[in-house]
C-alpha atoms as a PDB file:
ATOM      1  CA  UNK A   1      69.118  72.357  53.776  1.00  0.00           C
ATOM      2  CA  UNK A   2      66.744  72.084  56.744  1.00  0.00           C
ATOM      3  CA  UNK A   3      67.002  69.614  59.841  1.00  0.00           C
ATOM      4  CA  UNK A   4      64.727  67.275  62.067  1.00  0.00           C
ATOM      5  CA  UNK A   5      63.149  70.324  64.362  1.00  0.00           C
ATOM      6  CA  UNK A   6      63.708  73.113  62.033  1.00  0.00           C
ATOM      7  CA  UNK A   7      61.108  75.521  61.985  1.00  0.00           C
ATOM      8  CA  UNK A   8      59.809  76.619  58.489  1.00  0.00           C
ATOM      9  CA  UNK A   9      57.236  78.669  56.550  1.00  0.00           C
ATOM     10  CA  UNK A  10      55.325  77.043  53.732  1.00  0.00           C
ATOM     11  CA  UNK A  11      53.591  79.705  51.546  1.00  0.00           C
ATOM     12  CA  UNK A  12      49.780  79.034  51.548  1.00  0.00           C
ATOM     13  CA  UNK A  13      50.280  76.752  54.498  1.00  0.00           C
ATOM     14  CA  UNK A  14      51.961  78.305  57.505  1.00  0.00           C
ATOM     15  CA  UNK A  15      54.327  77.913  60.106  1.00  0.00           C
ATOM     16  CA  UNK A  16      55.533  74.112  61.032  1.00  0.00           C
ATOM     17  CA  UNK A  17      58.216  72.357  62.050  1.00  0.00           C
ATOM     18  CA  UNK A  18      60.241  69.755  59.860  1.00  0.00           C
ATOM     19  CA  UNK A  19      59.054  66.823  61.939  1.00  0.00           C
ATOM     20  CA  UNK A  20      61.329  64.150  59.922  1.00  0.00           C
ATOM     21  CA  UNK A  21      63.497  63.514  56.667  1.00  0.00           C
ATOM     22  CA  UNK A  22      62.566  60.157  54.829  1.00  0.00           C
ATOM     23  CA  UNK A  23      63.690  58.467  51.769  1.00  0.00           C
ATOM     24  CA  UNK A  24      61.293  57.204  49.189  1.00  0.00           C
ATOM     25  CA  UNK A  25      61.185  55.798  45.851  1.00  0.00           C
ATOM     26  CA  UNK A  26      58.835  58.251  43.431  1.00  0.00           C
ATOM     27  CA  UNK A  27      58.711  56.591  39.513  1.00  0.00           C
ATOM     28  CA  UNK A  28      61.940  54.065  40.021  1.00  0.00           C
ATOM     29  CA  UNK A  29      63.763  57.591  41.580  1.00  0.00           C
ATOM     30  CA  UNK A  30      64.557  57.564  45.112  1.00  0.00           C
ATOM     31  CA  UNK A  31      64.490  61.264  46.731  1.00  0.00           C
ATOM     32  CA  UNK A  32      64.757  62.705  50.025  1.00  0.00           C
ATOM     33  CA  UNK A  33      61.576  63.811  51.740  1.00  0.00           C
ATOM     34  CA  UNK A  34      60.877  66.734  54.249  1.00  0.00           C
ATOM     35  CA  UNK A  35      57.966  65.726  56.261  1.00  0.00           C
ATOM     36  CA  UNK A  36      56.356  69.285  57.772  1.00  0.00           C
ATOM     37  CA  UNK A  37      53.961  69.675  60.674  1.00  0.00           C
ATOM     38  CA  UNK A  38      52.054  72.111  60.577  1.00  0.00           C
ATOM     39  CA  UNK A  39      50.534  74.701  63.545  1.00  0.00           C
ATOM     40  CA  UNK A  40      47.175  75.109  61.385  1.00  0.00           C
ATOM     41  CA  UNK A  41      45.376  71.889  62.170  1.00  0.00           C
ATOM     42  CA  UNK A  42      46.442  68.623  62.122  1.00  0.00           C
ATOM     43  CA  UNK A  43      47.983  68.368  59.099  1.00  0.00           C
ATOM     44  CA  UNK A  44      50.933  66.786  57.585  1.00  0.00           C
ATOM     45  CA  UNK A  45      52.965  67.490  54.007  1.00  0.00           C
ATOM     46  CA  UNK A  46      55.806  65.533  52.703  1.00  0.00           C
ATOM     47  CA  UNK A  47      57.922  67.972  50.331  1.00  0.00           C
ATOM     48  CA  UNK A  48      60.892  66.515  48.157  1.00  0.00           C
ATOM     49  CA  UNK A  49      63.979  68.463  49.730  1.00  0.00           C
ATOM     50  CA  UNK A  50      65.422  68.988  45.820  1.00  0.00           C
ATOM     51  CA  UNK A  51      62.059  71.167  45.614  1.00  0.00           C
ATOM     52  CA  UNK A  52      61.983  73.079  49.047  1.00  0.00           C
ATOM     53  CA  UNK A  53      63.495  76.395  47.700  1.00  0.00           C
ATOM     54  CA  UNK A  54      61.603  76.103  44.287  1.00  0.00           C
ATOM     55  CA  UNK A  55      58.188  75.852  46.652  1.00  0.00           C
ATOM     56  CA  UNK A  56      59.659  79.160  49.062  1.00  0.00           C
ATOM     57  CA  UNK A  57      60.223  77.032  52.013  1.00  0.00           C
ATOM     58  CA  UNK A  58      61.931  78.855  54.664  1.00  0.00           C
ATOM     59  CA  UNK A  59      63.386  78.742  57.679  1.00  0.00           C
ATOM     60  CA  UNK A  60      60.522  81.052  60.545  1.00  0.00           C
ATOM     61  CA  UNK A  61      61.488  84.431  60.925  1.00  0.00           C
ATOM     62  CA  UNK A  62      63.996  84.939  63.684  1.00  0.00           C
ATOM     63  CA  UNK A  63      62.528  87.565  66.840  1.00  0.00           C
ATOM     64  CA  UNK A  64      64.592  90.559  65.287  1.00  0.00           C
ATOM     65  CA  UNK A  65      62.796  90.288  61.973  1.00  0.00           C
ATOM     66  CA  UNK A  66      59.689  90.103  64.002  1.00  0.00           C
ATOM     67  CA  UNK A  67      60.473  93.330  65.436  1.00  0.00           C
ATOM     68  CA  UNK A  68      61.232  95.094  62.025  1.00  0.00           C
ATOM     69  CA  UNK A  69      57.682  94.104  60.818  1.00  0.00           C
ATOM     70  CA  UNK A  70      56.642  95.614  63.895  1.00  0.00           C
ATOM     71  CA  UNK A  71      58.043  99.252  62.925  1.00  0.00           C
ATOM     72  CA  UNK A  72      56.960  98.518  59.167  1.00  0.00           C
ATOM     73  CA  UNK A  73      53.252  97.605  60.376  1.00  0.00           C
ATOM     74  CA  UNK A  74      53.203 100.686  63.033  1.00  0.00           C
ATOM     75  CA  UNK A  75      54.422 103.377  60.395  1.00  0.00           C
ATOM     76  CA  UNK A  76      51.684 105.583  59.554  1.00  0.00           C
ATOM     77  CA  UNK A  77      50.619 104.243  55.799  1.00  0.00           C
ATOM     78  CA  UNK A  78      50.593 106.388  53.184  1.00  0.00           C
ATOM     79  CA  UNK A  79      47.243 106.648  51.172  1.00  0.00           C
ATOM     80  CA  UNK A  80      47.316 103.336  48.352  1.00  0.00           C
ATOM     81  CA  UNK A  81      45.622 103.787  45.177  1.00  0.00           C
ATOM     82  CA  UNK A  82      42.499 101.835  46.363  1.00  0.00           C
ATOM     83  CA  UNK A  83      41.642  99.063  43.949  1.00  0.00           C
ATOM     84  CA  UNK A  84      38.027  99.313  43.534  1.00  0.00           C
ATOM     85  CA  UNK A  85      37.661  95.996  41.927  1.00  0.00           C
ATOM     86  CA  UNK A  86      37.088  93.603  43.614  1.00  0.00           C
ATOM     87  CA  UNK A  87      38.503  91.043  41.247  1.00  0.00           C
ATOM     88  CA  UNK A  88      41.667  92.705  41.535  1.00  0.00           C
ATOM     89  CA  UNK A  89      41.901  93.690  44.465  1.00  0.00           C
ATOM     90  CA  UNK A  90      41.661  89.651  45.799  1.00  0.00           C
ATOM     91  CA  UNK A  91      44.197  88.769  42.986  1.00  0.00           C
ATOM     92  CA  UNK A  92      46.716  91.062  44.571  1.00  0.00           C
ATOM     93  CA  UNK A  93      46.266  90.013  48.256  1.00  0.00           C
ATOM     94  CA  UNK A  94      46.691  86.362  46.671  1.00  0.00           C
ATOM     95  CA  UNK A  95      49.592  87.093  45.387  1.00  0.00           C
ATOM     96  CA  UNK A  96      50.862  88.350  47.967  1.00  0.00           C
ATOM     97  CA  UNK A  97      50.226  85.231  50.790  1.00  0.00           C
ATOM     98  CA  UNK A  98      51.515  83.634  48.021  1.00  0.00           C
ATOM     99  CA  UNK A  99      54.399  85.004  48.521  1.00  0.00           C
ATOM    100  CA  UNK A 100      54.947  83.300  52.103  1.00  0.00           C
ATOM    101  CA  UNK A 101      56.969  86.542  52.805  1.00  0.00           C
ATOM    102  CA  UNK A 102      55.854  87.851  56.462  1.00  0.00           C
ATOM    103  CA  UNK A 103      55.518  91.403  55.779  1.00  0.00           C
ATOM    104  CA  UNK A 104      53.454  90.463  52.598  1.00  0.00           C
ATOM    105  CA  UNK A 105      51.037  88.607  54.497  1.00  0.00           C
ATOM    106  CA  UNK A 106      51.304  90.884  57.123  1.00  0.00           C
ATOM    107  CA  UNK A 107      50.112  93.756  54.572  1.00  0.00           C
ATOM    108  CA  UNK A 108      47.379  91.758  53.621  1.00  0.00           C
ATOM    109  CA  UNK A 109      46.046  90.861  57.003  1.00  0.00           C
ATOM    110  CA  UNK A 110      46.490  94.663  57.391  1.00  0.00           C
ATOM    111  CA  UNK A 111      44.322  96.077  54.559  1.00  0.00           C
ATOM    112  CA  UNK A 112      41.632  93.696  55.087  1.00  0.00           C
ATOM    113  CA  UNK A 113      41.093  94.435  58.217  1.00  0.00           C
ATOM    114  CA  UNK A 114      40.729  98.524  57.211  1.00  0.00           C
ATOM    115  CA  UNK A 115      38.846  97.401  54.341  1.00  0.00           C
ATOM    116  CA  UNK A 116      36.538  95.104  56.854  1.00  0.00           C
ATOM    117  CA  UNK A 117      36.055  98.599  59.117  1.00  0.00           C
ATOM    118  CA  UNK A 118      35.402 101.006  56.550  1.00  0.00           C
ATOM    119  CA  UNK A 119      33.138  99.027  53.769  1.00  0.00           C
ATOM    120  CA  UNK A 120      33.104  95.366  55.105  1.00  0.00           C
ATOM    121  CA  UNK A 121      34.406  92.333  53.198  1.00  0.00           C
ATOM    122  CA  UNK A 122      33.155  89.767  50.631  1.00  0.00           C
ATOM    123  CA  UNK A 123      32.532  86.345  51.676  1.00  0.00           C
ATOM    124  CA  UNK A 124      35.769  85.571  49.749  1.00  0.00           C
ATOM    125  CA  UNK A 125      37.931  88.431  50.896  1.00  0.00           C
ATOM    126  CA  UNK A 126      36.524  87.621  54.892  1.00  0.00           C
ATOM    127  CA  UNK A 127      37.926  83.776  53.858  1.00  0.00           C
ATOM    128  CA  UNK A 128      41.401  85.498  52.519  1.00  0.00           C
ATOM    129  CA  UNK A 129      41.647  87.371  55.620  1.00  0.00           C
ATOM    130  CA  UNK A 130      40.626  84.285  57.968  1.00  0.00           C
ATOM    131  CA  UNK A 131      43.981  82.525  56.276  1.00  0.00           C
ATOM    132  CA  UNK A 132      46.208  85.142  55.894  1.00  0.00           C
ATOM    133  CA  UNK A 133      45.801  86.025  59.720  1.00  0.00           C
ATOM    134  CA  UNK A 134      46.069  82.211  60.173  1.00  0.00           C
ATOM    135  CA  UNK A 135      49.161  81.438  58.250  1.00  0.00           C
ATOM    136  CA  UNK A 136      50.856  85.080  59.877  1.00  0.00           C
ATOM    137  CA  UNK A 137      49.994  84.055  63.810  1.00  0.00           C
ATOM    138  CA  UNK A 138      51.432  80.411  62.870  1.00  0.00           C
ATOM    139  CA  UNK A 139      54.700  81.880  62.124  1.00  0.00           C
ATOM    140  CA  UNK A 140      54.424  84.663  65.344  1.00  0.00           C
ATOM    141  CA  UNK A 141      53.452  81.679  67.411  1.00  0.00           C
ATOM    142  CA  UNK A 142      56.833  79.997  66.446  1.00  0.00           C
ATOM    143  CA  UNK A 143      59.249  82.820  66.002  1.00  0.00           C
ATOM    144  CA  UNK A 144      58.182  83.977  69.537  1.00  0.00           C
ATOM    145  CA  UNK A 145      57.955  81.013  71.139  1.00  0.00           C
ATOM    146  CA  UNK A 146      54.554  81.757  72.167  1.00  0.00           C
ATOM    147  CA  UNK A 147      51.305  80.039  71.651  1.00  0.00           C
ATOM    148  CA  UNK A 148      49.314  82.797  71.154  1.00  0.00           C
ATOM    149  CA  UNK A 149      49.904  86.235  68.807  1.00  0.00           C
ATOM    150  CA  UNK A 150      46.552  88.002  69.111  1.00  0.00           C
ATOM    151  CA  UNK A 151      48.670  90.009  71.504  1.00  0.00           C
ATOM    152  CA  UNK A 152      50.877  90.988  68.669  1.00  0.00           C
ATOM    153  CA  UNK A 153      48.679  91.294  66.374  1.00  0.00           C
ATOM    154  CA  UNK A 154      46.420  94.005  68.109  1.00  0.00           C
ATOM    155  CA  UNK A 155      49.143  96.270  69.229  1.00  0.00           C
ATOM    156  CA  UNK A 156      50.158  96.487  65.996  1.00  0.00           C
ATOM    157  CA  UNK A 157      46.854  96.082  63.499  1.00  0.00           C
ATOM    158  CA  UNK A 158      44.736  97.328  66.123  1.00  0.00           C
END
């Protein structure tokens, strides 16, 4: 499915790049390995490549889908049923990076910060946001080519 250099999305994790494929023996099975680098620190996951789909790895978003979250981001919103618990509210938004769909984590990184300007943030939802906005400029940074997506980011979430 993927290739050495591919550039992929793991939900919860980012934006990396599928620095090698490796062979290893797991319980007297051998399996094929994705090993992913990731932008967000210095970390390093092996995946078994029968698994990849089933964990909604996927290949970065290519610039034109970029731009389509750009027109979906810069529509005017119409008003959301607010969820006024807070419980909820963080269960959604979780669901949603969880996801590893851009324009889900997009929306997320979106809300939060309206939420952050109108009422302010938990400590748990400012952590949520922290990650989502992470895990959405690793896969900018990529799909761009860029190394930076604040620029992004502010033209369209202001």
């Amino acid at each position: 499915m993927f290739e050495v250099g591919d550039k992929v999305v793991y939900p919860m994790h980012g934006a990396g790049v599928v620095e090698a494929i490796t062979r290893r023996e797991f319980l007297g099975e051998e399996r094929r390995y994705y090993i992913l680098k990731f932008l967000l620190g210095d970390m390093q996951v092996m995946v078994p490549a029968d698994l990849a789909q089933e964990r909604g790895i996927r290949p970065v978003a290519e610039p034109e889908e970029v731009a389509k979250l750009r027109t979906i981001l810069l529509e005017p919103k119409e008003k959301e049923k607010a969820l006024n618990d807070w419980n909820r509210r963080y269960r959604s938004n979780l669901e949603k990076i969880k996801s590893g769909e851009m324009v889900q984590v997009a929306q997320v990184v979106k809300t939060l910060l309206q939420r952050a300007k109108d009422k302010g943030l938990s400590n748990g939802e400012r952590k949520m946001l922290d990650n989502a906005r992470q895990i959405l400029c690793s896969e900018l940074c990529l799909s761009l080519g860029t190394e930076n997506a604040d620029a992004f980011l502010q033209e369209v979430m202001g």
